[in-house]
Protein backbone atom coordinates (compact mmCIF):
# COMPACT_ATOMS: atom_id res chain seq x y z
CA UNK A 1 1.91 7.12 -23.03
CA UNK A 2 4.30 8.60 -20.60
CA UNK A 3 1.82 10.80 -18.83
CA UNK A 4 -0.74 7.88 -18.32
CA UNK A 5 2.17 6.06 -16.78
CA UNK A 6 2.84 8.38 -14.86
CA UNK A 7 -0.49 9.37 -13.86
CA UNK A 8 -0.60 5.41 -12.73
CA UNK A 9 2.00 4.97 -11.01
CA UNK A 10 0.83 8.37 -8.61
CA UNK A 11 -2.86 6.77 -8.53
CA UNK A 12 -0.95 3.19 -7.23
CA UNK A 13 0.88 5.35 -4.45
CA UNK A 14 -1.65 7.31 -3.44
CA UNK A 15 -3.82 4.22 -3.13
CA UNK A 16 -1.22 2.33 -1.40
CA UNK A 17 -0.43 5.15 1.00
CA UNK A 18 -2.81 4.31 4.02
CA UNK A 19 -2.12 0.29 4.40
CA UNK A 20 1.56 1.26 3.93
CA UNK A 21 1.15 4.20 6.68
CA UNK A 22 -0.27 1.98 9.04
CA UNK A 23 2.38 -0.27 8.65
CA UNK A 24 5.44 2.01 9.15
CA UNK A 25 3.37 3.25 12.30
CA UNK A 26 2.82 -0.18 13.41
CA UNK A 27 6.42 -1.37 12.74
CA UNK A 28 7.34 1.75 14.33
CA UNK A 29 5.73 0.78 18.13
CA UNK A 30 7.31 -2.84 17.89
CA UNK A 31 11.25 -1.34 17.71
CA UNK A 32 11.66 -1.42 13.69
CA UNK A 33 12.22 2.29 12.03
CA UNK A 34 11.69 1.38 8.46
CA UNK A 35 10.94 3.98 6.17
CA UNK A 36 8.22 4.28 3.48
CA UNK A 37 10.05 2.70 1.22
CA UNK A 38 10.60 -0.10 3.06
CA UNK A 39 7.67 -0.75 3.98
CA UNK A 40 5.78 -0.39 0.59
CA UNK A 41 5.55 -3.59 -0.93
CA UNK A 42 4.05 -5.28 2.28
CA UNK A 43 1.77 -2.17 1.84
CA UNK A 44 1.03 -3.53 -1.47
CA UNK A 45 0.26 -6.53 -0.26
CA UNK A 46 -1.96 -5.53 2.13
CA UNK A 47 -3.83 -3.42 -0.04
CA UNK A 48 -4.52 -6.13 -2.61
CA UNK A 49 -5.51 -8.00 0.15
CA UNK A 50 -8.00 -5.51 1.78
CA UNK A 51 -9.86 -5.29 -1.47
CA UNK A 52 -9.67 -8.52 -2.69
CA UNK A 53 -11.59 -9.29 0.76
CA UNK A 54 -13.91 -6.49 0.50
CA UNK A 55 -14.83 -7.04 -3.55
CA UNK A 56 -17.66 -9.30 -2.70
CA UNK A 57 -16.48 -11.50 -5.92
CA UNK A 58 -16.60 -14.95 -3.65
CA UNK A 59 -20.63 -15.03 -3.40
């Protein structure tokens, strides 16, 4: 039980990782230096929804 949370929880971060990338770059430019952490549950966010755009479930 542990190990399948915690194989979870490194499959949610690694899935997260690029949206939440972007957005430390992005808030980066505009004058904010936020750190990953920070920045992780708009990464979330935007993750959910990125796929929930791109699932195709709508037609």
């Amino acid at each position: 039980m542990v190990r399948g949370l915690f194989v979870a929880l490194v499959v949610f971060l690694a899935a997260t990782f690029p949206a939440t990338w972007l957005l430390m770059l992005f808030l980066g430019n505009v004058g904010m230096e936020l750190s990953y952490w920070a920045t992780l549950p708009l990464g979330i966010l935007v993750s959910a929804l990125l796929a929930g755009s791109s699932s195709g479930a709508g037609q």
